[in-house]
PDB file of N, CA and C in Angstrom:
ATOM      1  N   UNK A   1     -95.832   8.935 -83.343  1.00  0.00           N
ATOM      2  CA  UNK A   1     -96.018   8.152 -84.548  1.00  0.00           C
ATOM      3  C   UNK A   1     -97.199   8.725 -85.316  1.00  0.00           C
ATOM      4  N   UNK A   2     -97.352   8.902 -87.220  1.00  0.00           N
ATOM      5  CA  UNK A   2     -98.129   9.130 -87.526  1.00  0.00           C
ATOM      6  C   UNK A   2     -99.082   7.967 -88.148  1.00  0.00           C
ATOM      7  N   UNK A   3    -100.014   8.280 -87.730  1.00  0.00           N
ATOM      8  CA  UNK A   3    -101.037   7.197 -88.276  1.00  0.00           C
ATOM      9  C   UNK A   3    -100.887   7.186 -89.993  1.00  0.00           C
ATOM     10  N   UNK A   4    -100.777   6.027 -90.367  1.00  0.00           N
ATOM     11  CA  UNK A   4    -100.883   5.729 -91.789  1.00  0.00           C
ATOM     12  C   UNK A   4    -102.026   4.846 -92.449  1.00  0.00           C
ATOM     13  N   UNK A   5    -102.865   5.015 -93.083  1.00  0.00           N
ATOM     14  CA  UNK A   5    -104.390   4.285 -93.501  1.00  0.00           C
ATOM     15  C   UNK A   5    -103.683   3.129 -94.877  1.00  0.00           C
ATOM     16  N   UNK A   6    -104.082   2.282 -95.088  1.00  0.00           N
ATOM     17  CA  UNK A   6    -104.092   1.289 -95.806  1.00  0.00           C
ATOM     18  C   UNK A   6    -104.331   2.231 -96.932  1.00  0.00           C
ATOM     19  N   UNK A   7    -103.093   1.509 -98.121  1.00  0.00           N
ATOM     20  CA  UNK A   7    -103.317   1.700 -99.736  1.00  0.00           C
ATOM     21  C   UNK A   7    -103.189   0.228-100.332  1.00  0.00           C
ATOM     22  N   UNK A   8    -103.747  -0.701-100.014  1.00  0.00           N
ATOM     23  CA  UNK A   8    -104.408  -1.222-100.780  1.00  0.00           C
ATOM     24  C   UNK A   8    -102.996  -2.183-101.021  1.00  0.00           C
ATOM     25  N   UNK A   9    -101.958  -1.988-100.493  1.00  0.00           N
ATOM     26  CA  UNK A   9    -100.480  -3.158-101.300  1.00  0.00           C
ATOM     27  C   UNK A   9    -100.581  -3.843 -99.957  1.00  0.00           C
ATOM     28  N   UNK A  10    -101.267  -4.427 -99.256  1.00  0.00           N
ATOM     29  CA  UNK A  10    -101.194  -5.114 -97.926  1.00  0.00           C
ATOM     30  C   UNK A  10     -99.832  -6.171 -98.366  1.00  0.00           C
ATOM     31  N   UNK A  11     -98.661  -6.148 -97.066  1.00  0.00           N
ATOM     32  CA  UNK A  11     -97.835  -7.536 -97.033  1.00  0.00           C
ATOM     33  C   UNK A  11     -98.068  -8.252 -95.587  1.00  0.00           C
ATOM     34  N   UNK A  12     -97.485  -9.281 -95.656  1.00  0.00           N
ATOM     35  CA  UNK A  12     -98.241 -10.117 -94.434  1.00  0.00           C
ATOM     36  C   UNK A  12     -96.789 -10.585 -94.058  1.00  0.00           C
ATOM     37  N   UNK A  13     -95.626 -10.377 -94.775  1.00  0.00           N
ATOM     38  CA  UNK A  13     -94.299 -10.828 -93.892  1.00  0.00           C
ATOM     39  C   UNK A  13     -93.887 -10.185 -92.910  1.00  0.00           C
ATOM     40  N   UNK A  14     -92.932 -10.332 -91.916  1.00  0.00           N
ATOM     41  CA  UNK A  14     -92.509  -9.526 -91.033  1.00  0.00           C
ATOM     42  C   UNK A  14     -93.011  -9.281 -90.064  1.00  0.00           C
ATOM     43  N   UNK A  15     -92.866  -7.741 -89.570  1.00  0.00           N
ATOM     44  CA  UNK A  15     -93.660  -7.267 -88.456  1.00  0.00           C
ATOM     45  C   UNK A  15     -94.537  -6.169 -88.958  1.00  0.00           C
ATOM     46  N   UNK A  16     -93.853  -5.494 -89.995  1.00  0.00           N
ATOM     47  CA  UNK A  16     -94.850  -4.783 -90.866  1.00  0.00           C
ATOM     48  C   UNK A  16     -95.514  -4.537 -91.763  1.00  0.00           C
ATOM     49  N   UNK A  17     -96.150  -4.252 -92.526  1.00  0.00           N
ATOM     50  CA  UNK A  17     -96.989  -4.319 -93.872  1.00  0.00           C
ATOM     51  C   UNK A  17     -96.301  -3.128 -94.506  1.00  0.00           C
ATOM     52  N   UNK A  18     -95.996  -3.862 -96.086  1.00  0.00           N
ATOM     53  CA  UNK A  18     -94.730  -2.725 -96.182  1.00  0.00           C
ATOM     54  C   UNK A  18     -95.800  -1.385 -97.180  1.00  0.00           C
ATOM     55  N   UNK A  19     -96.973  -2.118 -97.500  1.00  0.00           N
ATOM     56  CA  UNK A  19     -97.585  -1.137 -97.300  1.00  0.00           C
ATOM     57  C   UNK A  19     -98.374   0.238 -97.302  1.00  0.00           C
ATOM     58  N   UNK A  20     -98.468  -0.055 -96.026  1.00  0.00           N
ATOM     59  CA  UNK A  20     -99.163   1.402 -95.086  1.00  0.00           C
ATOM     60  C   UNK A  20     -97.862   1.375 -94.059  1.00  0.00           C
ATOM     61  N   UNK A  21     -96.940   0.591 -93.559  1.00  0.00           N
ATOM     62  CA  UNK A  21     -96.151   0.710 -92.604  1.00  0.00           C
ATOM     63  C   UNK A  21     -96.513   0.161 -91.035  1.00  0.00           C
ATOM     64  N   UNK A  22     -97.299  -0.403 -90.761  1.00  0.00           N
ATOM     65  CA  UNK A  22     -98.529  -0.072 -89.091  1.00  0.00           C
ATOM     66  C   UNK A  22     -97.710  -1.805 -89.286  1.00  0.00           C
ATOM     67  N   UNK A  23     -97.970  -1.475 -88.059  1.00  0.00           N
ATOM     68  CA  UNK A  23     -97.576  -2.907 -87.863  1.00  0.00           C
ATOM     69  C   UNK A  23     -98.967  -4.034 -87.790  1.00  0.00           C
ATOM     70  N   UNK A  24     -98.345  -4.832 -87.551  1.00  0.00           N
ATOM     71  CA  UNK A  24     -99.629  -6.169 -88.348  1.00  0.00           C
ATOM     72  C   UNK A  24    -100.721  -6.065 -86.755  1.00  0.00           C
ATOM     73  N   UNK A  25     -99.810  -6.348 -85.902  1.00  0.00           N
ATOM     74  CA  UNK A  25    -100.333  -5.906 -84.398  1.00  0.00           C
ATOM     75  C   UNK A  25    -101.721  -4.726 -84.488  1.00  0.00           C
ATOM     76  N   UNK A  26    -100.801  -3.763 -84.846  1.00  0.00           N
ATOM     77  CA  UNK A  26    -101.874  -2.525 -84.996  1.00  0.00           C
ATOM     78  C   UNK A  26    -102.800  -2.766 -85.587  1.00  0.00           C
ATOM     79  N   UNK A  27    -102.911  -3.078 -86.783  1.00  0.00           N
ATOM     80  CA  UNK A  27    -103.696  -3.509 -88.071  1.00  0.00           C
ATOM     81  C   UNK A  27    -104.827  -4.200 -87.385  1.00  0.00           C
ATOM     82  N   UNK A  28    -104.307  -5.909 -87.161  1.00  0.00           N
ATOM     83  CA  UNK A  28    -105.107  -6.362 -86.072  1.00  0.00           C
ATOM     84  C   UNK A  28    -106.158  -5.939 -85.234  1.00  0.00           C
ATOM     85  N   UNK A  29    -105.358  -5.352 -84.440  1.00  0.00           N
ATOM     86  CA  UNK A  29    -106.371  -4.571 -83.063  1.00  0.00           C
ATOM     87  C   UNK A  29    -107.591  -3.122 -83.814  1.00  0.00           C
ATOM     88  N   UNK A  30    -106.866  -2.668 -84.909  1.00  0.00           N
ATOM     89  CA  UNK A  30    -107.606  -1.086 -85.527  1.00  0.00           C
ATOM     90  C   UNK A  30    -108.867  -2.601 -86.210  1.00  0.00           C
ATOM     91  N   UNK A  31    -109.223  -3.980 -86.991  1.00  0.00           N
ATOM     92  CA  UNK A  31    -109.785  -4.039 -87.664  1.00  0.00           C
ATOM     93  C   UNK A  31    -110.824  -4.593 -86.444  1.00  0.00           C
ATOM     94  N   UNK A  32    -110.078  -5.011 -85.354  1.00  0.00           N
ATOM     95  CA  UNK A  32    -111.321  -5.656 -84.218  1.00  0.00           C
ATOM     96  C   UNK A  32    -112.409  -4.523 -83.702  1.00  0.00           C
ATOM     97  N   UNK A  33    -111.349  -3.500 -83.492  1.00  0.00           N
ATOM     98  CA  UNK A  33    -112.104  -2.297 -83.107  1.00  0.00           C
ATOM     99  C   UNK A  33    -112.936  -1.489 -84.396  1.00  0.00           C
ATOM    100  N   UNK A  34    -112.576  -1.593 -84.999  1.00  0.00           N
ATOM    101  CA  UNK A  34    -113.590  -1.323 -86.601  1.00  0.00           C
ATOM    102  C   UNK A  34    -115.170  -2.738 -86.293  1.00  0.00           C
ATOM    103  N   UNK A  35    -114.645  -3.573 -86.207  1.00  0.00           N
ATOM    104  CA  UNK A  35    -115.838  -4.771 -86.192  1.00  0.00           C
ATOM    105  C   UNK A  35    -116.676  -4.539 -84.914  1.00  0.00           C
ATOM    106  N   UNK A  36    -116.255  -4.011 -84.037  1.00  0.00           N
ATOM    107  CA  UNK A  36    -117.335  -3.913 -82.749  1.00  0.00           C
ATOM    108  C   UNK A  36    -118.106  -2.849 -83.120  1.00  0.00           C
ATOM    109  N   UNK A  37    -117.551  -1.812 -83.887  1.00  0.00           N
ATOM    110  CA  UNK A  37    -118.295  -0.521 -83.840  1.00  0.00           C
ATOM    111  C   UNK A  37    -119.693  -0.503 -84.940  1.00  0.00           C
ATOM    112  N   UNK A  38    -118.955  -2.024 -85.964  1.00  0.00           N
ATOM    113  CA  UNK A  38    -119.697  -2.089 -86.834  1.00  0.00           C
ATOM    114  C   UNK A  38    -121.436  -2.912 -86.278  1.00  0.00           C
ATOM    115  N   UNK A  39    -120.661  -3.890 -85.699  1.00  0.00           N
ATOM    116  CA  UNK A  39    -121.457  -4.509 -85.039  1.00  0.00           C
ATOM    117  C   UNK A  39    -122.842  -4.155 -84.041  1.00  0.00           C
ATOM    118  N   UNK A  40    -121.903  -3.095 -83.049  1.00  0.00           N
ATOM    119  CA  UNK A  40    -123.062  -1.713 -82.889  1.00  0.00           C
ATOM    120  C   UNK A  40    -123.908  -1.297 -83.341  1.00  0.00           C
ATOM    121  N   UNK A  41    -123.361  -0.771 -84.268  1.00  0.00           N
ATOM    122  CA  UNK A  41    -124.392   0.221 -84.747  1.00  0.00           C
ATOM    123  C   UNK A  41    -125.709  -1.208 -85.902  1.00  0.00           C
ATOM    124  N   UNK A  42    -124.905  -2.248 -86.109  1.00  0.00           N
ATOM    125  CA  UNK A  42    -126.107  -3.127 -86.561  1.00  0.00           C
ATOM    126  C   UNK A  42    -126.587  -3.388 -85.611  1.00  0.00           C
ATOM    127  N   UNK A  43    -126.822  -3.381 -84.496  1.00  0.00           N
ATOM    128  CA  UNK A  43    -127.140  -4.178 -83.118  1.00  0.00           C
ATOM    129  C   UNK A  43    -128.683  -3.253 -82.709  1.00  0.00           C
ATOM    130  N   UNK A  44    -128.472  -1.676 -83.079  1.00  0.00           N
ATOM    131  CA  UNK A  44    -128.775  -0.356 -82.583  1.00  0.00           C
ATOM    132  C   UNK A  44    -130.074  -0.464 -83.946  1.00  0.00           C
ATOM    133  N   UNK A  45    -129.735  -0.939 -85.290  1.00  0.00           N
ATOM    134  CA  UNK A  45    -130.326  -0.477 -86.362  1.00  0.00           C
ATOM    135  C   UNK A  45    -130.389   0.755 -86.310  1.00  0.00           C
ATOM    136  N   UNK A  46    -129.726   1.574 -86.144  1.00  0.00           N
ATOM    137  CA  UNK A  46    -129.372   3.046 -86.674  1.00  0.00           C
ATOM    138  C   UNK A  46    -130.179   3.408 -88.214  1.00  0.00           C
ATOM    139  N   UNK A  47    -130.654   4.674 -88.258  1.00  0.00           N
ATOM    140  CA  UNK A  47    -131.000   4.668 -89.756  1.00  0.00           C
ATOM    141  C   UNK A  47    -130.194   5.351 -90.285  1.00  0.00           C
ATOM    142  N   UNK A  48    -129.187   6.486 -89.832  1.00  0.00           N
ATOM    143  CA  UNK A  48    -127.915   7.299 -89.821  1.00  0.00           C
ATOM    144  C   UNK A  48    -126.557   6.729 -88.973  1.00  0.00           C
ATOM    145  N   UNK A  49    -126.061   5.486 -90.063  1.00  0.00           N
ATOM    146  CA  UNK A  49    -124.816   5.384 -89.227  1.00  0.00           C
ATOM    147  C   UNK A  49    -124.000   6.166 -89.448  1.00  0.00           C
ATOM    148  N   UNK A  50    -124.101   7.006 -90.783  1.00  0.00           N
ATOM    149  CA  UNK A  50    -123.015   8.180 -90.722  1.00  0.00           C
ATOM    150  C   UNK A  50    -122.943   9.009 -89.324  1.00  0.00           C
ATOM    151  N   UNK A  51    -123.964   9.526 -88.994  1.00  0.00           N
ATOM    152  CA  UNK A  51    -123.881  10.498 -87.977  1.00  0.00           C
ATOM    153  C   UNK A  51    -123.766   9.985 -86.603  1.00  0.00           C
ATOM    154  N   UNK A  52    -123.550   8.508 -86.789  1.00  0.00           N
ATOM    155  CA  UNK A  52    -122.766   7.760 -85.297  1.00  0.00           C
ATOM    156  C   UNK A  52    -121.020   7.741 -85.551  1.00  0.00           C
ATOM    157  N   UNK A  53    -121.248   7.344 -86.403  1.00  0.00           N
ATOM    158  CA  UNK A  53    -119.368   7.538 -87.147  1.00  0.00           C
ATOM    159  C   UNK A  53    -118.736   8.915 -86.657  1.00  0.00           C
ATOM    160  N   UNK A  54    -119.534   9.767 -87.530  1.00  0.00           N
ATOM    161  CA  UNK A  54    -119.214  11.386 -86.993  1.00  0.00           C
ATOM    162  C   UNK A  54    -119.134  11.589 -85.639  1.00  0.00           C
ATOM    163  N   UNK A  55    -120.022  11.329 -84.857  1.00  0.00           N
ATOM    164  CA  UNK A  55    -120.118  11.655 -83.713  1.00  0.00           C
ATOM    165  C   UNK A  55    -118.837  10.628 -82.486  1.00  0.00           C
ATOM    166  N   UNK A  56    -118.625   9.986 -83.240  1.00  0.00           N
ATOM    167  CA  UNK A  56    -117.984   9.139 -82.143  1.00  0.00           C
ATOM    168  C   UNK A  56    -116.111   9.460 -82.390  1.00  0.00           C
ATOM    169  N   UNK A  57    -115.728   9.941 -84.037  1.00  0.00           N
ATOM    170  CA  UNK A  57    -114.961  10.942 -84.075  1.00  0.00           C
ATOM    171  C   UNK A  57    -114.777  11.489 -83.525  1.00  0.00           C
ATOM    172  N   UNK A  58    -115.789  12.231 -83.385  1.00  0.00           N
ATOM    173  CA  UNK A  58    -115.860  13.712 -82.474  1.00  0.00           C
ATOM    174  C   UNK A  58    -115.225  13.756 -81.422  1.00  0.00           C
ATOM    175  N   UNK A  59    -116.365  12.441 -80.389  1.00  0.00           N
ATOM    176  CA  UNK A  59    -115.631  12.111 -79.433  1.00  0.00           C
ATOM    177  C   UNK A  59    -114.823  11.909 -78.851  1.00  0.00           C
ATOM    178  N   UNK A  60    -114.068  11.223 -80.102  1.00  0.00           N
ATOM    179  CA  UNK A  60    -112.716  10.907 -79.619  1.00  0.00           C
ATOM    180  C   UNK A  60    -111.473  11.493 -79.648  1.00  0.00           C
ATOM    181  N   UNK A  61    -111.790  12.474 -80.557  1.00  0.00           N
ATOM    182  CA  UNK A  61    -110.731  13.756 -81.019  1.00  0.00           C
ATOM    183  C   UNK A  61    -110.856  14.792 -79.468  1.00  0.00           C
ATOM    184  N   UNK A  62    -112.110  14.963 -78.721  1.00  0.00           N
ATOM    185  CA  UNK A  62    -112.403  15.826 -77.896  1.00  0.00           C
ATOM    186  C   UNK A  62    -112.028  15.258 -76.546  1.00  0.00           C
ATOM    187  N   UNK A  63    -111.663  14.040 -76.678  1.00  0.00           N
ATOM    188  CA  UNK A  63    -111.430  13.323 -75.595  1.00  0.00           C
ATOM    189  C   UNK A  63    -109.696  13.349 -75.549  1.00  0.00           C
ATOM    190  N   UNK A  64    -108.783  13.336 -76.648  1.00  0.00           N
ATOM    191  CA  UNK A  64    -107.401  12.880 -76.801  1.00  0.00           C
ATOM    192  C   UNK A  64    -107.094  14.542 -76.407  1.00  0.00           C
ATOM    193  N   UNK A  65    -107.923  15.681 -76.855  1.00  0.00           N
ATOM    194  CA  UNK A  65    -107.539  16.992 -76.876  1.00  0.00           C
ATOM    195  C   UNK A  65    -107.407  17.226 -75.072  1.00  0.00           C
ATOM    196  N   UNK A  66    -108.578  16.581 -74.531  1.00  0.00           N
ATOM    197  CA  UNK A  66    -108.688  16.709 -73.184  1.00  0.00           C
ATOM    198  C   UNK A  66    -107.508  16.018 -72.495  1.00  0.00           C
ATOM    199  N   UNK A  67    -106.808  15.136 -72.868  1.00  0.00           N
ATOM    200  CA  UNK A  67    -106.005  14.337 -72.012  1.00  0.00           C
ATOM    201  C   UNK A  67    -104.696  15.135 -72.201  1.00  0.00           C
ATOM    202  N   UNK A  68    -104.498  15.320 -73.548  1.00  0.00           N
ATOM    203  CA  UNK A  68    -103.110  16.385 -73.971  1.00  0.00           C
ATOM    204  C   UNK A  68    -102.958  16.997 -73.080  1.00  0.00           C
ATOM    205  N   UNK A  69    -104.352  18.058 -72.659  1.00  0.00           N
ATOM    206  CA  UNK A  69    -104.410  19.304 -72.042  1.00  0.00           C
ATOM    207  C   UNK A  69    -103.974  18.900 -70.758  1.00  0.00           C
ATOM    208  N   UNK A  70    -104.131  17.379 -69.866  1.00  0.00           N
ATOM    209  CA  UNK A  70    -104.023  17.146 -68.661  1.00  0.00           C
ATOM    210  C   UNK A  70    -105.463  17.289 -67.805  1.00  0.00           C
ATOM    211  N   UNK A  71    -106.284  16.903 -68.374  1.00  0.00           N
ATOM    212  CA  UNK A  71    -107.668  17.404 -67.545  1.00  0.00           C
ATOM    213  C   UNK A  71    -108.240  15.919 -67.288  1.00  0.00           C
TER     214      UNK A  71
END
């Protein structure tokens, strides 16, 4: 499945948001996990939350590459 980001026509019938396509489920769970991270980094007072954002990208791109690979 390809990930699809919100344009802004949010629908709330159904199972999907017609949209971005993601299902409401997804949506859901991507905005909880958006709120913890946010929450974090207020928690941390960061003076660069960009470069926690970046970095945790990073992470996670280097982490999905690792599992692909089987490691």
């Amino acid at each position: 499945m390809k990930f699809s980001p919100c344009i802004d026509q949010c629908t709330y019938d159904g199972t999907h948001c017609e949209g971005c396509g993601r299902s409401h489920q997804e949506i859901a769970e991507t905005k909880k996990m958006v709120m913890a991270l946010v929450n974090f980094v207020q928690t941390q007072e960061y003076e660069n939350p960009d470069d926690f954002v970046n970095a945790v990208g990073q992470s996670v791109l280097k982490k999905l590459k690792k599992a692909a690979a089987g490691k």
